[in-house]
C-alpha atoms as a PDB file:
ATOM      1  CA  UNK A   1     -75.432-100.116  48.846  1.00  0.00           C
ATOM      2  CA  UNK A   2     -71.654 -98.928  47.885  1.00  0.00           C
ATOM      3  CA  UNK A   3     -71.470 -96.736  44.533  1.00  0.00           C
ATOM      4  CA  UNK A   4     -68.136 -96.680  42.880  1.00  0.00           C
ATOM      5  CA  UNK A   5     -66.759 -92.883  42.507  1.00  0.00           C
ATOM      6  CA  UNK A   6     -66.854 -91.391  39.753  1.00  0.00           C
ATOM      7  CA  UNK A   7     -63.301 -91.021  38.321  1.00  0.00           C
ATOM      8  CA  UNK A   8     -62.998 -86.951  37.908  1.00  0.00           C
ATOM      9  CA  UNK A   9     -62.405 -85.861  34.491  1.00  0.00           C
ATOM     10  CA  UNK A  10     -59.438 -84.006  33.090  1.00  0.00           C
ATOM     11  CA  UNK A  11     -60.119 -80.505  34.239  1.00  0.00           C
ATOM     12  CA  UNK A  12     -58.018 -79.216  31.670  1.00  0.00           C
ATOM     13  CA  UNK A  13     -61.213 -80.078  29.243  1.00  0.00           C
ATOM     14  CA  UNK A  14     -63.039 -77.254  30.906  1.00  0.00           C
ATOM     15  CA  UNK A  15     -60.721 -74.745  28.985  1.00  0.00           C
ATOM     16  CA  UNK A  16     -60.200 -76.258  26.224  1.00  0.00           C
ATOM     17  CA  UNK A  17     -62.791 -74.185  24.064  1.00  0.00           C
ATOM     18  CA  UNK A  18     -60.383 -70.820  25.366  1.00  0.00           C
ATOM     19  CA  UNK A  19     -56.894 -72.677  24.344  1.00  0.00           C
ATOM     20  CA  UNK A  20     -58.145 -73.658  21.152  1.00  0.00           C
ATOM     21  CA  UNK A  21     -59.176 -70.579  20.092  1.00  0.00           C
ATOM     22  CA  UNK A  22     -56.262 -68.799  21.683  1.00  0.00           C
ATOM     23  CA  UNK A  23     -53.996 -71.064  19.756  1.00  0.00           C
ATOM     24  CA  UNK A  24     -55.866 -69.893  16.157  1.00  0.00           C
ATOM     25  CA  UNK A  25     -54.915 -66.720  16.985  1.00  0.00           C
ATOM     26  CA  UNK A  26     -51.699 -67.364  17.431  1.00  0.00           C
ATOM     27  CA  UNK A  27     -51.576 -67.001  20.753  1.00  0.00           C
ATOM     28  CA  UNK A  28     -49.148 -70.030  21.148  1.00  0.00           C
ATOM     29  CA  UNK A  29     -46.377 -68.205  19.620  1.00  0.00           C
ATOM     30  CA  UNK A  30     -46.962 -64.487  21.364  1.00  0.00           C
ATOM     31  CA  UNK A  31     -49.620 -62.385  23.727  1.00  0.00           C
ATOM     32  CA  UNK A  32     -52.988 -61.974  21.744  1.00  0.00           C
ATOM     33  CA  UNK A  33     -55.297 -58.611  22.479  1.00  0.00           C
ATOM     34  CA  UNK A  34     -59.006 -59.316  23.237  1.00  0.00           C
ATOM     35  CA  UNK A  35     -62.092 -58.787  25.088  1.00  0.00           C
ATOM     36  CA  UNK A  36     -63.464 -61.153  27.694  1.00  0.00           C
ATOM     37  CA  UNK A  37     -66.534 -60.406  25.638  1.00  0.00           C
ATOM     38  CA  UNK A  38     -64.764 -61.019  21.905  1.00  0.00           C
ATOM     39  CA  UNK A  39     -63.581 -64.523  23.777  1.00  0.00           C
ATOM     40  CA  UNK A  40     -66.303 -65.651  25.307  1.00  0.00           C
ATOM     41  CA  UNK A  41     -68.390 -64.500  21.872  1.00  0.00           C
ATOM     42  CA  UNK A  42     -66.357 -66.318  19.759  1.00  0.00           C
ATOM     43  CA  UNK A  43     -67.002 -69.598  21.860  1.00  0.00           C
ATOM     44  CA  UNK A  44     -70.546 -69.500  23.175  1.00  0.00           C
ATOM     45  CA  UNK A  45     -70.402 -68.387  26.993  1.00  0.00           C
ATOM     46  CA  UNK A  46     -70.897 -64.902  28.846  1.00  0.00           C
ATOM     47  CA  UNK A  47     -68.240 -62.401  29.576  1.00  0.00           C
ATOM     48  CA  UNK A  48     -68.888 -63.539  33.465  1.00  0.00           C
ATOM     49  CA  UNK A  49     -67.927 -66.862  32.651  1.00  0.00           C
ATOM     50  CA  UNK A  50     -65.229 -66.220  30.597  1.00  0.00           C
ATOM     51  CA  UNK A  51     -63.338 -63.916  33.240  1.00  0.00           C
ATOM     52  CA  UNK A  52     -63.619 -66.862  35.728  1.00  0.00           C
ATOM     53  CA  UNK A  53     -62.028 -69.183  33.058  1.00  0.00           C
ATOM     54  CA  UNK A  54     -58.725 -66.722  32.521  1.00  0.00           C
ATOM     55  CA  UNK A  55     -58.931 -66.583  36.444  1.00  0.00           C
ATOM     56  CA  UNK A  56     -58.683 -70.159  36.636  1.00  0.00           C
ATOM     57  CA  UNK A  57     -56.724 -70.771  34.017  1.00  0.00           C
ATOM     58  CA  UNK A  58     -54.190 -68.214  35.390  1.00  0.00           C
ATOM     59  CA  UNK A  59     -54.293 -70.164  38.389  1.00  0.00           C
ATOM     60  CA  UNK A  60     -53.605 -73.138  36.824  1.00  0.00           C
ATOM     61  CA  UNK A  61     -50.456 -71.582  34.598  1.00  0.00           C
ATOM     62  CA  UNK A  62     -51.815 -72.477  31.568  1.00  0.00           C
ATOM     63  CA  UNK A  63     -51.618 -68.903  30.560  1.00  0.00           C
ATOM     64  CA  UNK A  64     -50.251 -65.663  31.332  1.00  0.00           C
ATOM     65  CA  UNK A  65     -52.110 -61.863  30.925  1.00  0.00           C
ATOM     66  CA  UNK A  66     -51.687 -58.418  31.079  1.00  0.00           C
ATOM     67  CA  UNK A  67     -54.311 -55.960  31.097  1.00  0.00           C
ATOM     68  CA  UNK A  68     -54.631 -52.789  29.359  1.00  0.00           C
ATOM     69  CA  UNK A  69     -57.713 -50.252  27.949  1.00  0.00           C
ATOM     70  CA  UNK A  70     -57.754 -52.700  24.709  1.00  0.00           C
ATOM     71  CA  UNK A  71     -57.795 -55.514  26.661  1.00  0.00           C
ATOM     72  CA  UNK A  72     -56.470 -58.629  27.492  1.00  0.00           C
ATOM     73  CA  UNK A  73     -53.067 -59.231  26.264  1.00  0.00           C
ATOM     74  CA  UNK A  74     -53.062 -63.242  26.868  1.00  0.00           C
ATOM     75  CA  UNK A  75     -49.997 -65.690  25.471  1.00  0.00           C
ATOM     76  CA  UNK A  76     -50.353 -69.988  26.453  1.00  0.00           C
ATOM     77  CA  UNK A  77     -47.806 -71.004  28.617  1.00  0.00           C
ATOM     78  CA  UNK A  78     -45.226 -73.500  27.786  1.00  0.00           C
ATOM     79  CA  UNK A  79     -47.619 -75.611  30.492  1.00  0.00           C
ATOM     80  CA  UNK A  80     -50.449 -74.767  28.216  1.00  0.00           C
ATOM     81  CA  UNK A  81     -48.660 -75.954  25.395  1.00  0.00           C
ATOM     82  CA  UNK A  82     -47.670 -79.239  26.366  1.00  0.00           C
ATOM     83  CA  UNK A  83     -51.218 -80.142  27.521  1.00  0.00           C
ATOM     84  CA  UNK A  84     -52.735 -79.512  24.268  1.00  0.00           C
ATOM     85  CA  UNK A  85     -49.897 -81.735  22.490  1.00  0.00           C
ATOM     86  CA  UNK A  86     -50.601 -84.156  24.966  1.00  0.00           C
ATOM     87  CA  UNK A  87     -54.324 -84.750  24.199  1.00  0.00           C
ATOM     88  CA  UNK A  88     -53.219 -83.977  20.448  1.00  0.00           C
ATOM     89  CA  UNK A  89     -50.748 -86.772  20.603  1.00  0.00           C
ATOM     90  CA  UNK A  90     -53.065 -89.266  22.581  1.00  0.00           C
ATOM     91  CA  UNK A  91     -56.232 -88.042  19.985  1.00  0.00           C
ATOM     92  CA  UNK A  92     -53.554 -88.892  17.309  1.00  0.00           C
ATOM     93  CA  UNK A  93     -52.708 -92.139  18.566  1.00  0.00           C
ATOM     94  CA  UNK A  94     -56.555 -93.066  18.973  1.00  0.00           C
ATOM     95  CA  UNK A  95     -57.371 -92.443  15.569  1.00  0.00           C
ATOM     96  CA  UNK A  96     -54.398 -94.244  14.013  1.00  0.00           C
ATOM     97  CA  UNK A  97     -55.457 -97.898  15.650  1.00  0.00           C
ATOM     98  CA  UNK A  98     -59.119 -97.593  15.361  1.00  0.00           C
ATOM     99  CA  UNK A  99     -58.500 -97.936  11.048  1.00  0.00           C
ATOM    100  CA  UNK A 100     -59.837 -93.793  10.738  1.00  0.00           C
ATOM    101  CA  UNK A 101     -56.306 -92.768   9.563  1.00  0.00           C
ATOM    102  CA  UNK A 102     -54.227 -95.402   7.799  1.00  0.00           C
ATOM    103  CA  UNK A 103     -50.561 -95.663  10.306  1.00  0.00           C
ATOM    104  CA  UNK A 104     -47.074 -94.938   8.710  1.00  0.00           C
ATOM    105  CA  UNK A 105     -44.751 -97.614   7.905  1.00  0.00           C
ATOM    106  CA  UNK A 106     -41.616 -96.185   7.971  1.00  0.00           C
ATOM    107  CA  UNK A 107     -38.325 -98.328   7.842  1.00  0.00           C
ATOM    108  CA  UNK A 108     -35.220 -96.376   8.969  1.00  0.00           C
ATOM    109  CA  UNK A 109     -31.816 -98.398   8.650  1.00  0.00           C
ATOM    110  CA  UNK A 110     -28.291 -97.882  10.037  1.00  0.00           C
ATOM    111  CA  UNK A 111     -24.892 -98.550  11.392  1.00  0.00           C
ATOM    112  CA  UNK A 112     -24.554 -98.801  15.005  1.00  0.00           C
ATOM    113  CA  UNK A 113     -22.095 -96.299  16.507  1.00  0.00           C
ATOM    114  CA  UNK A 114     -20.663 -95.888  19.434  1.00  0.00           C
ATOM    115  CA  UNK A 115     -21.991 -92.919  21.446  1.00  0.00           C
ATOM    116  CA  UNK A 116     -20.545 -90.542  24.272  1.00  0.00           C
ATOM    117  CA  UNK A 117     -22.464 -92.569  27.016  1.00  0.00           C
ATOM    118  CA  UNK A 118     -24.529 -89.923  27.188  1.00  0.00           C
ATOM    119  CA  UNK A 119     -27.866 -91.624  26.573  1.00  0.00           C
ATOM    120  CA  UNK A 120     -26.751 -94.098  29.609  1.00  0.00           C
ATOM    121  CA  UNK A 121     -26.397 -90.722  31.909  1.00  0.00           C
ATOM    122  CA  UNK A 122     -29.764 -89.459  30.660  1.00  0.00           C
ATOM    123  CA  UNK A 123     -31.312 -92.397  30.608  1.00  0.00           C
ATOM    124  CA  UNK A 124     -30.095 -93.172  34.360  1.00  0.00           C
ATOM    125  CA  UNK A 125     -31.878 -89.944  35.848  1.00  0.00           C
ATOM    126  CA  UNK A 126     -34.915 -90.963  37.558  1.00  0.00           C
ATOM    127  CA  UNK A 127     -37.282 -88.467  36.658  1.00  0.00           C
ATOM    128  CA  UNK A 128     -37.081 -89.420  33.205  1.00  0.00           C
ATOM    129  CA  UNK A 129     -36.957 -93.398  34.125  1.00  0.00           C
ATOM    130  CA  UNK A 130     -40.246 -93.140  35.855  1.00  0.00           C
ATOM    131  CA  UNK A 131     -41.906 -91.293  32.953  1.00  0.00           C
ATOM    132  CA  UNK A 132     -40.393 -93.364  30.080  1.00  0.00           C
ATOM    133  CA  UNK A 133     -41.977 -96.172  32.194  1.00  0.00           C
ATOM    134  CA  UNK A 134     -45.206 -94.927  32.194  1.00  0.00           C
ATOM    135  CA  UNK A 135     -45.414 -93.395  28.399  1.00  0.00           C
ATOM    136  CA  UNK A 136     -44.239 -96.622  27.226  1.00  0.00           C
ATOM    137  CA  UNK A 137     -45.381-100.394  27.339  1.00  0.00           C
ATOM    138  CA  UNK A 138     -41.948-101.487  28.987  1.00  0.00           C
ATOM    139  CA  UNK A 139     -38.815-100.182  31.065  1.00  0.00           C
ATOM    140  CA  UNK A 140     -36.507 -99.333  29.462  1.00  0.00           C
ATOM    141  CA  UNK A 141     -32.466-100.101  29.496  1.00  0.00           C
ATOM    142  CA  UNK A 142     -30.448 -97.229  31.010  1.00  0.00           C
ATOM    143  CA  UNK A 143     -28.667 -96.456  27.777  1.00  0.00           C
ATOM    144  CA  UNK A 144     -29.555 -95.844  24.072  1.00  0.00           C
ATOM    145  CA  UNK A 145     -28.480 -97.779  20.550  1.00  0.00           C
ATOM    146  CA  UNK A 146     -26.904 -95.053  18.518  1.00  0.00           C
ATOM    147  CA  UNK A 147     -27.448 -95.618  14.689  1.00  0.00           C
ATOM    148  CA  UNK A 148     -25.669 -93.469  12.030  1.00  0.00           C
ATOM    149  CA  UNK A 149     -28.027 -93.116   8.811  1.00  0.00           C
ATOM    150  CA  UNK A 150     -26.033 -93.794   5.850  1.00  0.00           C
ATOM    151  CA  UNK A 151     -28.533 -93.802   2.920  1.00  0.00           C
ATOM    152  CA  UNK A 152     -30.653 -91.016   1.497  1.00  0.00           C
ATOM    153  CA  UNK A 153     -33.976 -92.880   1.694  1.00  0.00           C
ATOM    154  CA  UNK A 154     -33.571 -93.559   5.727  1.00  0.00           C
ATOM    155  CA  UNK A 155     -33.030 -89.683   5.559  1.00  0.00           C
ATOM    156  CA  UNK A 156     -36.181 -89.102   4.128  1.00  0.00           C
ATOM    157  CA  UNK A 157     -37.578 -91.636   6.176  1.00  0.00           C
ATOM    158  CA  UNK A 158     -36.234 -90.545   9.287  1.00  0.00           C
ATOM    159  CA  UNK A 159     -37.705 -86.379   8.433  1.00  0.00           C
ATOM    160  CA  UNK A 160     -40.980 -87.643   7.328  1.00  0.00           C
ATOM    161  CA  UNK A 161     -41.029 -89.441  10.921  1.00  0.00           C
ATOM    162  CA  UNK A 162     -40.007 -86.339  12.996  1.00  0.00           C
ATOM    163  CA  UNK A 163     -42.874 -84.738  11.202  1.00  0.00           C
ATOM    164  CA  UNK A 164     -45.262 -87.212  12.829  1.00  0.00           C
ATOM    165  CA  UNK A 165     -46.964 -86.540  16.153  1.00  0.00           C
ATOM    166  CA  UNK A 166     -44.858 -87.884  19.436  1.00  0.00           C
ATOM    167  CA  UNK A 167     -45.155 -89.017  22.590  1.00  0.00           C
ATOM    168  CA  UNK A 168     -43.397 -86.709  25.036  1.00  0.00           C
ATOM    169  CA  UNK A 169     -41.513 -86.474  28.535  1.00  0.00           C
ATOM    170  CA  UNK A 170     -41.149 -83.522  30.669  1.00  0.00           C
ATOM    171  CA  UNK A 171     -38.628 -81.878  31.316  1.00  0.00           C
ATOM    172  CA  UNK A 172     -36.985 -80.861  34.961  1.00  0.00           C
ATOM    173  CA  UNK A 173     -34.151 -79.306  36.799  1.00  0.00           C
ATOM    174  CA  UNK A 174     -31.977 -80.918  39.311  1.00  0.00           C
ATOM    175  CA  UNK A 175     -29.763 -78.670  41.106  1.00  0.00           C
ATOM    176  CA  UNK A 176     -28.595 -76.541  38.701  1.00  0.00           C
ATOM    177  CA  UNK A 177     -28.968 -78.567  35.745  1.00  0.00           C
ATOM    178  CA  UNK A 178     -31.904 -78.909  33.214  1.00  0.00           C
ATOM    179  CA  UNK A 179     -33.372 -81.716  31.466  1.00  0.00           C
ATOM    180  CA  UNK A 180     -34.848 -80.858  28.426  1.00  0.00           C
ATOM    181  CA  UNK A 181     -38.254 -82.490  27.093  1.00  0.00           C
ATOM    182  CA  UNK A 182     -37.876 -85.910  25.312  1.00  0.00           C
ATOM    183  CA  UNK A 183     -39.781 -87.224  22.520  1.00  0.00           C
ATOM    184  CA  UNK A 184     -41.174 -90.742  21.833  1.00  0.00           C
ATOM    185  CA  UNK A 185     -41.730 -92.684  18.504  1.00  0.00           C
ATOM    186  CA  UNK A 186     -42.552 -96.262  19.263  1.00  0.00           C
ATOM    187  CA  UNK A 187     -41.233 -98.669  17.200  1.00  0.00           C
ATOM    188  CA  UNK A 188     -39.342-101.807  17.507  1.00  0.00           C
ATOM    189  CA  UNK A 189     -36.149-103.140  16.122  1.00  0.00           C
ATOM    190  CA  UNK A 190     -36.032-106.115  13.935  1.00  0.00           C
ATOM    191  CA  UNK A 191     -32.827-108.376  14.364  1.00  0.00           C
ATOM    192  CA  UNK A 192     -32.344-111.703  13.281  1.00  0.00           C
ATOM    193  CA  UNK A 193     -35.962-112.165  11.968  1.00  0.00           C
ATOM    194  CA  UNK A 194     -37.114-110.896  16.230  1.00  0.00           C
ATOM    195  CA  UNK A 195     -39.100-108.173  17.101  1.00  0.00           C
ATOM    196  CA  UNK A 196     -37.774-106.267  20.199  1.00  0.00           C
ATOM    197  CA  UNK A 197     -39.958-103.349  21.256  1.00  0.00           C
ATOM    198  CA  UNK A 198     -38.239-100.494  21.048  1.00  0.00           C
ATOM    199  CA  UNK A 199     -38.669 -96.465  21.163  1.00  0.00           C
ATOM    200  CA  UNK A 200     -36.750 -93.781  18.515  1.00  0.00           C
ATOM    201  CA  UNK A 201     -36.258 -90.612  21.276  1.00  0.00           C
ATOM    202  CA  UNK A 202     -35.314 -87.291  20.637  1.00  0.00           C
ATOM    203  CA  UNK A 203     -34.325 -84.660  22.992  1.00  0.00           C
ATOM    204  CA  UNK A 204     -36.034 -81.199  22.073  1.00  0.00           C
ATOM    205  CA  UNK A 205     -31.876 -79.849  22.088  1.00  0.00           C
ATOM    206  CA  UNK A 206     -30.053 -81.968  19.889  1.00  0.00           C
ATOM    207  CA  UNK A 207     -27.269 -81.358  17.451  1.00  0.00           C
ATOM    208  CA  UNK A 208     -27.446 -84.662  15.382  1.00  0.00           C
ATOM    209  CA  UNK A 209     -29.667 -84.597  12.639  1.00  0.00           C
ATOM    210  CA  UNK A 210     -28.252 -88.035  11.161  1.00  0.00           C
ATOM    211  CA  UNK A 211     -28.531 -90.227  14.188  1.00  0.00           C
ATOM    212  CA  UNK A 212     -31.074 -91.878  15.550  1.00  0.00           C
ATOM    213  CA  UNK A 213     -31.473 -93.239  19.209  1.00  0.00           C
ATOM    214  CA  UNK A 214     -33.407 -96.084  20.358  1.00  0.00           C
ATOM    215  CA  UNK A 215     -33.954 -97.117  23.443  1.00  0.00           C
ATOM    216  CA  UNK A 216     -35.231-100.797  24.500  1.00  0.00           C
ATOM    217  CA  UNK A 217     -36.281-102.881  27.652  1.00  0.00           C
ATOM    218  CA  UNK A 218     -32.769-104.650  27.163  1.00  0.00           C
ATOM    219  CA  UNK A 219     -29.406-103.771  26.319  1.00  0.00           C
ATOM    220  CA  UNK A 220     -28.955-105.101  22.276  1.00  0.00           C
ATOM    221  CA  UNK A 221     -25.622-105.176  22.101  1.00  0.00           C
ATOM    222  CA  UNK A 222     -25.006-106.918  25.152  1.00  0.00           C
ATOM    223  CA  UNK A 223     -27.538-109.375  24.181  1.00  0.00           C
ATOM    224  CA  UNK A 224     -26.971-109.271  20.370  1.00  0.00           C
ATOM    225  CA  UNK A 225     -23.351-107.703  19.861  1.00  0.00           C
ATOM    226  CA  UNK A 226     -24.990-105.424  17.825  1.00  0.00           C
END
């Protein structure tokens, strides 16, 4: 008789108790002093098995330490960090479609611009290609619709969605070069009384703060002379 294996679970959820309350005390932002035995106190488990946690977790670059006669000095890594957001963001979006916390209608309108074909040289690099198509429900165009706000409400509209949580794409380096993280609203565009899925992104470095960029399985103004 065959048994199907068992799919093994995150192990990031075996530290999750230590980032958690690593993060409360601010140790997201800067290195946090503690005993393994304050730390493993505050969540339930020996010393012993807390000091093979930071091992591991070490190990796994989720966090960094230095060691002194107070104690652990211990600060999340950027790694770290984008973990938790992760589950955060994928908690987030669980809760929003099961009816627990009532979903955002935001309407953002625009004018579309022409950009500096930069979202089509972005858009074009693989490493981000192959994780926009996984994040998202489609593949999308190598390029981005560039909208100039041009109302106060779609302002407000537009901060009040940054404020929401995101999906997210990593960053890399290529050569010389790095490609910052990219964050992910889903949304879609409505045009001529059709709904085209669709995706606000944001790059963690950007300098606009009154554009937005959307990105779509097809090119819109090709299809739409938008």
């Amino acid at each position: 008789m065959k048994t199907t294996p068992k799919k093994p679970k995150n192990p990031l959820f075996n530290y999750l108790d230590i980032l958690i309350t690593l993060g409360k005390m601010g140790g997201g932002r800067r290195l946090v002093t503690c005993t393994t035995s304050e730390l493993g106190n505050s969540i339930g488990i020996s010393q012993q098995s807390t000091s093979r946690k930071l091992v591991e977790m070490e190990n796994m670059n989720l966090i960094v330490r230095n060691y002194s006669q107070r104690g652990n000095s211990i600060k999340i890594t950027p790694e770290g960090i984008a973990n938790l957001e992760q589950i955060f963001t994928d908690l987030w979006m669980i809760l929003t479609t099961s009816g627990r916390v009532i979903s955002e209608k935001i309407i953002l309108r625009g004018k579309v611009i022409t950009g500096m074909a930069e979202g089509a040289y972005y858009m074009g690099q693989k490493a981000y290609q192959n994780q926009f198509s996984m994040v998202l429900d489609f593949t999308p165009f190598p390029g981005t619709l560039n909208l100039q706000i041009l109302d106060e409400v779609t302002i407000r509209n537009f901060e009040r969605l940054l404020r929401l949580p995101a999906k997210f794409i990593s960053g890399f380096k290529d050569g010389d070069r790095v490609f910052g993280k990219v964050f992910i609203w889903p949304t879609f565009i409505l045009l001529n009384d059709e709904k085209i899925p669709a995706a606000i992104v944001r790059p963690e470095r950007t300098h606009h703060s009154n554009q937005i960029e959307l990105i779509s399985p097809m090119s819109i103004k090709k299809k739409y002379g938008a």
